[in-house]
N, C-alpha and C. Protein backbone atom coordinates (compact mmCIF):
# COMPACT_ATOMS: atom_id res chain seq x y z
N UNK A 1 0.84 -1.17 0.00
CA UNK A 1 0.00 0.00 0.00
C UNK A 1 0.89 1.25 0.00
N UNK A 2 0.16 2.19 -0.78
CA UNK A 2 0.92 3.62 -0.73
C UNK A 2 1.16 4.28 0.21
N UNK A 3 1.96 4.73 0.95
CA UNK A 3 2.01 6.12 1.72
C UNK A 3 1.62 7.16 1.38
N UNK A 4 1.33 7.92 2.54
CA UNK A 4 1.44 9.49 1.62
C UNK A 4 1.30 10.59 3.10
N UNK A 5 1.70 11.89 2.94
CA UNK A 5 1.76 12.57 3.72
C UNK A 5 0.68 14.20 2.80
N UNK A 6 0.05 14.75 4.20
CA UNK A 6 -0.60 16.07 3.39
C UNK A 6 -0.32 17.00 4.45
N UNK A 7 0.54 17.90 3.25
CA UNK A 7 0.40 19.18 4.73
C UNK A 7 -0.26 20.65 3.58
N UNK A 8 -0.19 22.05 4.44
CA UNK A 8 0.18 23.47 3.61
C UNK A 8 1.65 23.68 3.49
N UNK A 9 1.85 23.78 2.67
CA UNK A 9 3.20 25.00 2.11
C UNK A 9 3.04 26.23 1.70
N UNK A 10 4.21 26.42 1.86
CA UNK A 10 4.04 28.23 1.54
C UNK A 10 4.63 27.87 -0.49
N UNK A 11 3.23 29.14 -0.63
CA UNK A 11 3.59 29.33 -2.34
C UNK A 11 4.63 29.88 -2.84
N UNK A 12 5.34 30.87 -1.38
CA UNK A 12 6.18 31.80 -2.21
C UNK A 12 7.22 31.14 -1.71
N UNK A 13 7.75 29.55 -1.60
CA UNK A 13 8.90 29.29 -1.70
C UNK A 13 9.53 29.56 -2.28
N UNK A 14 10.50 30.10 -2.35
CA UNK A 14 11.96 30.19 -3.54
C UNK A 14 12.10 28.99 -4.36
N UNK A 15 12.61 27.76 -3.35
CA UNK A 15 13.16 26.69 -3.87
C UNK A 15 11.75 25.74 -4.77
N UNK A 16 10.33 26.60 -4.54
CA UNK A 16 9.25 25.30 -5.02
C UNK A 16 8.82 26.20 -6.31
N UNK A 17 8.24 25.54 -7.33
CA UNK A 17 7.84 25.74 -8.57
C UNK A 17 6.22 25.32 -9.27
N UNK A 18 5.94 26.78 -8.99
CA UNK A 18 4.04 26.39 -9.06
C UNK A 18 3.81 26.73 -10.06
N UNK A 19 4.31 27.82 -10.95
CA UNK A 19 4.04 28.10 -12.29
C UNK A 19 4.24 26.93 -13.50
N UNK A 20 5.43 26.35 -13.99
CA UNK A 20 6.08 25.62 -14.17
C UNK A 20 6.67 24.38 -13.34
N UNK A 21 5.77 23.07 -12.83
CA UNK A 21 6.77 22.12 -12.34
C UNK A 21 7.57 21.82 -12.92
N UNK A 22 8.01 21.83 -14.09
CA UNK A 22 8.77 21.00 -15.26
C UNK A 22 10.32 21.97 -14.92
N UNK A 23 10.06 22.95 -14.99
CA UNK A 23 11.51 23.41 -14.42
C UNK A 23 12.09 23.43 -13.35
N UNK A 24 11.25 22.26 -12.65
CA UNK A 24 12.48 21.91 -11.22
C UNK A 24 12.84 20.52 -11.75
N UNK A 25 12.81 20.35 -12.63
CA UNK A 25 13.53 18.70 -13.05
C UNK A 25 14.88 18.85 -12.69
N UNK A 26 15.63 19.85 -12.15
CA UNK A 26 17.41 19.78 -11.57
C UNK A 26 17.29 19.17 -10.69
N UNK A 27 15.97 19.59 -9.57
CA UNK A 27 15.61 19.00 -8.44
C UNK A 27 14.94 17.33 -8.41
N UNK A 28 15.35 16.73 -7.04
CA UNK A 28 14.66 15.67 -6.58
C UNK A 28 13.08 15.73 -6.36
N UNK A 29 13.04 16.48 -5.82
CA UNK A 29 11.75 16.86 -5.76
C UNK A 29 11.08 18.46 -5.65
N UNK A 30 10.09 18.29 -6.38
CA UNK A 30 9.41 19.83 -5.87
C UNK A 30 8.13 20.11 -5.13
N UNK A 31 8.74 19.92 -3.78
CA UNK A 31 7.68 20.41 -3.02
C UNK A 31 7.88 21.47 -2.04
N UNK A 32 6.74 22.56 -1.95
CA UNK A 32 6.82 23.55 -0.74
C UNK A 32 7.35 23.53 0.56
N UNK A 33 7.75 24.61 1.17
CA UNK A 33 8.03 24.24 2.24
C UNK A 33 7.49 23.56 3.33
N UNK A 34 6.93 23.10 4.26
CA UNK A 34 6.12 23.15 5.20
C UNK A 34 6.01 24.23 5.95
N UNK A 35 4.12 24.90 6.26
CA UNK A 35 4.19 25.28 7.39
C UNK A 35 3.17 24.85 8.18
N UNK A 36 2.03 24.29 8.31
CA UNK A 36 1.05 23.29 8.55
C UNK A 36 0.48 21.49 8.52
N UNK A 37 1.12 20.63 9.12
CA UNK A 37 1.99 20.54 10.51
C UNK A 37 3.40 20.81 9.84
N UNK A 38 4.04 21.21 10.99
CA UNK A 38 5.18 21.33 10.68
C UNK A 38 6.27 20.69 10.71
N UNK A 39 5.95 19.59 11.50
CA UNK A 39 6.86 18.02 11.85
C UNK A 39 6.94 17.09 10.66
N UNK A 40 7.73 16.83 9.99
CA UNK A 40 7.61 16.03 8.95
C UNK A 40 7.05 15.06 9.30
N UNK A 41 6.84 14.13 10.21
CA UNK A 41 6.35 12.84 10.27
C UNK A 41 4.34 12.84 10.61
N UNK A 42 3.96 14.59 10.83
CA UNK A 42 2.78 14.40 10.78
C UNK A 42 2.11 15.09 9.21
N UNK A 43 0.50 14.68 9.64
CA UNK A 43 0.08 14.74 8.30
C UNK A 43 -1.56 14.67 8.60
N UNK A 44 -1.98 15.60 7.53
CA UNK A 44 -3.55 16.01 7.31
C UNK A 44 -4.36 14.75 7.26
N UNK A 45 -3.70 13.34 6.95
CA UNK A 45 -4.44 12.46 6.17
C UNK A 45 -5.21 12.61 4.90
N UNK A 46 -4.71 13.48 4.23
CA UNK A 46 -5.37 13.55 2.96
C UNK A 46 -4.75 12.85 1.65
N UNK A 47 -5.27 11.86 1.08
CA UNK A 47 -4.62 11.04 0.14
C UNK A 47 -4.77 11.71 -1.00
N UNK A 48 -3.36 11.50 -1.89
CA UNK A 48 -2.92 12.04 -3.16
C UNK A 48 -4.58 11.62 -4.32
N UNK A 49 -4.83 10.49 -4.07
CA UNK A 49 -6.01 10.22 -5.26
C UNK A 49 -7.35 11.16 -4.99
N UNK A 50 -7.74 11.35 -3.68
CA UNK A 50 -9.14 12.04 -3.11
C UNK A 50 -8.62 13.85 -3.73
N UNK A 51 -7.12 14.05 -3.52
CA UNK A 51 -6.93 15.53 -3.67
C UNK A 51 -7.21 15.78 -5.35
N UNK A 52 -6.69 14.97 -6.17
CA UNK A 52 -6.28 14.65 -8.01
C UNK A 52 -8.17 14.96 -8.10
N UNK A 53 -8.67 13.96 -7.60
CA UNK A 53 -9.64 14.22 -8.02
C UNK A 53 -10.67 15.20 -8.14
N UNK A 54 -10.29 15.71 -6.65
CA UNK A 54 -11.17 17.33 -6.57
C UNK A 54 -10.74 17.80 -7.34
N UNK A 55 -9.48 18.12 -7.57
CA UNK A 55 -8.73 19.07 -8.40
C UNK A 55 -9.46 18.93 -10.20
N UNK A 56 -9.20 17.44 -10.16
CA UNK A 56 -9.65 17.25 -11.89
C UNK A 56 -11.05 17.17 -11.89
N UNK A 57 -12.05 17.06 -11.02
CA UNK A 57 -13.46 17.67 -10.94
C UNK A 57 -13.97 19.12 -11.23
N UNK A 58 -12.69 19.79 -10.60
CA UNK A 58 -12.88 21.65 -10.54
C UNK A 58 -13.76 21.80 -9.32
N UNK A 59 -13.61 20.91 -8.41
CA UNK A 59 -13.95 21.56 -6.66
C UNK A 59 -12.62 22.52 -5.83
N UNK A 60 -11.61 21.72 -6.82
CA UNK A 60 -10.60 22.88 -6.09
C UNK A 60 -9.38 22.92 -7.41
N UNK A 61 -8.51 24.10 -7.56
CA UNK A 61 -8.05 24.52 -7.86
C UNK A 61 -6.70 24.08 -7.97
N UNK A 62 -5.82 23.18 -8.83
CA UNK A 62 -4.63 23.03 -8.50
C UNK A 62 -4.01 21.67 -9.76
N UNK A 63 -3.00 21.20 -9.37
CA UNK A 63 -2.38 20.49 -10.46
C UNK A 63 -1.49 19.56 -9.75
N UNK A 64 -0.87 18.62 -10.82
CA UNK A 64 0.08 17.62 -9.64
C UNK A 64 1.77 18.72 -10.29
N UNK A 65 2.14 18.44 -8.88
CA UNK A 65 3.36 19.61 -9.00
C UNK A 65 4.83 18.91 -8.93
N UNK A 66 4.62 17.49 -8.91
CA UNK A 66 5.78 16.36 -8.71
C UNK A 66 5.29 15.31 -9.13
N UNK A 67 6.30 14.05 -9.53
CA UNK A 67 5.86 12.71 -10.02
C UNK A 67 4.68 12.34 -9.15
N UNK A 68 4.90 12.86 -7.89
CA UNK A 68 3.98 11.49 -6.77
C UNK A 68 3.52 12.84 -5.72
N UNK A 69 3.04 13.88 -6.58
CA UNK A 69 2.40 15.10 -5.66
C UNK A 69 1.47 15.79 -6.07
N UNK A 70 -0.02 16.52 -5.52
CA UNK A 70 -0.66 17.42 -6.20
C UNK A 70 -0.95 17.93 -5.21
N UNK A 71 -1.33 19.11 -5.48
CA UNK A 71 -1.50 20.34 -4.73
C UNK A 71 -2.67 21.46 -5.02
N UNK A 72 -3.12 21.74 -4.26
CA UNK A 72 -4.45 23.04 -4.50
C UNK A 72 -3.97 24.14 -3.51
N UNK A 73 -4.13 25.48 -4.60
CA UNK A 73 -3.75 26.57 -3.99
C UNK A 73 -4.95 27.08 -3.30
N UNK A 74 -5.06 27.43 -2.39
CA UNK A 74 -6.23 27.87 -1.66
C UNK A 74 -5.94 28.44 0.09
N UNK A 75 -6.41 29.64 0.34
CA UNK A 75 -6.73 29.89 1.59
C UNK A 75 -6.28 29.26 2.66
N UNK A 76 -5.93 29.79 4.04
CA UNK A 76 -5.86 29.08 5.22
C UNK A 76 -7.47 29.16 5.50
N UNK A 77 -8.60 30.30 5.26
CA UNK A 77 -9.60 29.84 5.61
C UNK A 77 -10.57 28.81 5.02
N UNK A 78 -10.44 28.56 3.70
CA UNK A 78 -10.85 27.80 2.54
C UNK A 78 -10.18 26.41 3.19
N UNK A 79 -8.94 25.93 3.62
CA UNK A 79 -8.40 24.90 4.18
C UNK A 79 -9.25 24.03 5.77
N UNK A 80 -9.27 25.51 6.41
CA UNK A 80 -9.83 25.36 7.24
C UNK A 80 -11.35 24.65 7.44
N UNK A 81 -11.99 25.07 6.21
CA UNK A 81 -13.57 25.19 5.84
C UNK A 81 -13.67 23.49 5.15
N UNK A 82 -12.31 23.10 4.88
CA UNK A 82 -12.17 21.89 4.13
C UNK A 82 -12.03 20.95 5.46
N UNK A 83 -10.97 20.96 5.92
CA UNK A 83 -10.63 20.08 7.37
C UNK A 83 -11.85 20.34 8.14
N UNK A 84 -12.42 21.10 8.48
CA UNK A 84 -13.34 21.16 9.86
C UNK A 84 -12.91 21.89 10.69
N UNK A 85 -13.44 22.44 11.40
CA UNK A 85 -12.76 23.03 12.96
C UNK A 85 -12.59 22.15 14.04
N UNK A 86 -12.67 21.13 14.12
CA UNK A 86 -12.48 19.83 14.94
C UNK A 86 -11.13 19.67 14.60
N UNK A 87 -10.68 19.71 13.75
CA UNK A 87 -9.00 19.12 12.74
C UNK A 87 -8.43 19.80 14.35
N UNK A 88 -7.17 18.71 14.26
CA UNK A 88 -5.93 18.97 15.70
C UNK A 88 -4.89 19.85 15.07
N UNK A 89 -5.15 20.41 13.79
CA UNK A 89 -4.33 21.46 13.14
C UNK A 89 -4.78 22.47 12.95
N UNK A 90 -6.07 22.94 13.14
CA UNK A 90 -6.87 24.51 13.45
C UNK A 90 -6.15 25.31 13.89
N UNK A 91 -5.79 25.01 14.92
CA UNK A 91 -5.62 26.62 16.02
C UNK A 91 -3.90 26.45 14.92
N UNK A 92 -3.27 25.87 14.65
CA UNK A 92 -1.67 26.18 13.78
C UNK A 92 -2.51 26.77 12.52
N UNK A 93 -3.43 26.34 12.09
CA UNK A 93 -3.89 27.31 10.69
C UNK A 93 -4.67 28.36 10.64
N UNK A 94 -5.18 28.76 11.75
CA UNK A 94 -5.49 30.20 12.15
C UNK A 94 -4.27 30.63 12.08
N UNK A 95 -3.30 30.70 13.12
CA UNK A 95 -2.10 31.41 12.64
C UNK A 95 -1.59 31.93 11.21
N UNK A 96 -2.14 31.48 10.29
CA UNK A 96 -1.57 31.80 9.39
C UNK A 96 -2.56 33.33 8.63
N UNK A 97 -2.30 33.72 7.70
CA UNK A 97 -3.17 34.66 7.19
C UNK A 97 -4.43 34.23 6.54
N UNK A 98 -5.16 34.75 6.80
CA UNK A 98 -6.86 33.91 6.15
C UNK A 98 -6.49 33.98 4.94
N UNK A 99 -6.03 35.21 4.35
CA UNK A 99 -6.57 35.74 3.14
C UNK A 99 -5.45 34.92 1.73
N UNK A 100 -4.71 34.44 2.55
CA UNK A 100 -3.18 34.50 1.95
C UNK A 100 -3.05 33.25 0.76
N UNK A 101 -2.77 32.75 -0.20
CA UNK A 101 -2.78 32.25 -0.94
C UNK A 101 -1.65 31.14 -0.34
N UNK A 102 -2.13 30.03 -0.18
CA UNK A 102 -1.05 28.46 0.26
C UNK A 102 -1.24 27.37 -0.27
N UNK A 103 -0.58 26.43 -0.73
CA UNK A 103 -0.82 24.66 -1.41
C UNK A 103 -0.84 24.23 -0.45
N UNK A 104 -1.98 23.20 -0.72
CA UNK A 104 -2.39 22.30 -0.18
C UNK A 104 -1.91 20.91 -0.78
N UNK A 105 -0.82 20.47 0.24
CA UNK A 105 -0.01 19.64 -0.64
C UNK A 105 -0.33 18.00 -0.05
N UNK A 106 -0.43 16.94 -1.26
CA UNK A 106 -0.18 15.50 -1.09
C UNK A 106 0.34 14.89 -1.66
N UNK A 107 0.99 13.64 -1.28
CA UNK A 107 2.44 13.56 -1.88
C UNK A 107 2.53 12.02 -1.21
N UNK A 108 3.22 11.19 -2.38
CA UNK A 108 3.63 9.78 -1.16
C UNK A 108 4.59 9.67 -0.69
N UNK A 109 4.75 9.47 0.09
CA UNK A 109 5.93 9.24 0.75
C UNK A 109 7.06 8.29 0.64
């Protein structure tokens, strides 16, 4: 069975490539930074196939941004409105700016 990990990243990574994935092929991989969880070993539980599909439905907004990654750009409050307010990652995604544009990233591990 697949792994997979889901967190937010920040869009305006330097090192990540949302316009163009194809021009991080120098890179191993292209994914955002983390800032929602922020521990690498935790994770949204959101699987790479459930995210592809919203995305290729047009419920949400976004593209696969690595061999084994896709991502939707959207809101910390739009994220929020997605997880629930129950999610054990709320009060870390309030912190962030409502308004602010972030990927919503899944990826296997």
């Amino acid at each position: 069975m697949t792994a997979y990990f889901s967190y937010v990243g920040d869009l305006d990574d330097p090192d990540f490539e949302w316009d163009d994935p194809a021009l991080a092929t120098h890179r191993h991989i292209n994914l955002p930074r983390r800032l929602v969880p922020s521990a690498p070993h935790e994770s949204f539980g959101i699987s790479i196939l459930w995210l592809m599909r919203e995305i290729e439905a047009g419920r949400l907004k976004g593209k696969q941004i690595d061999w084994g990654a896709w991502a939707a750009r959207m809101t910390a409050a739009e994220i929020i409105a997605l997880l629930g307010a129950e999610n054990q990652y709320v009060s870390d995604l309030h912190r962030l700016d409502q308004n602010r544009q972030y990927v919503l990233v899944s990826a296997e591990a």
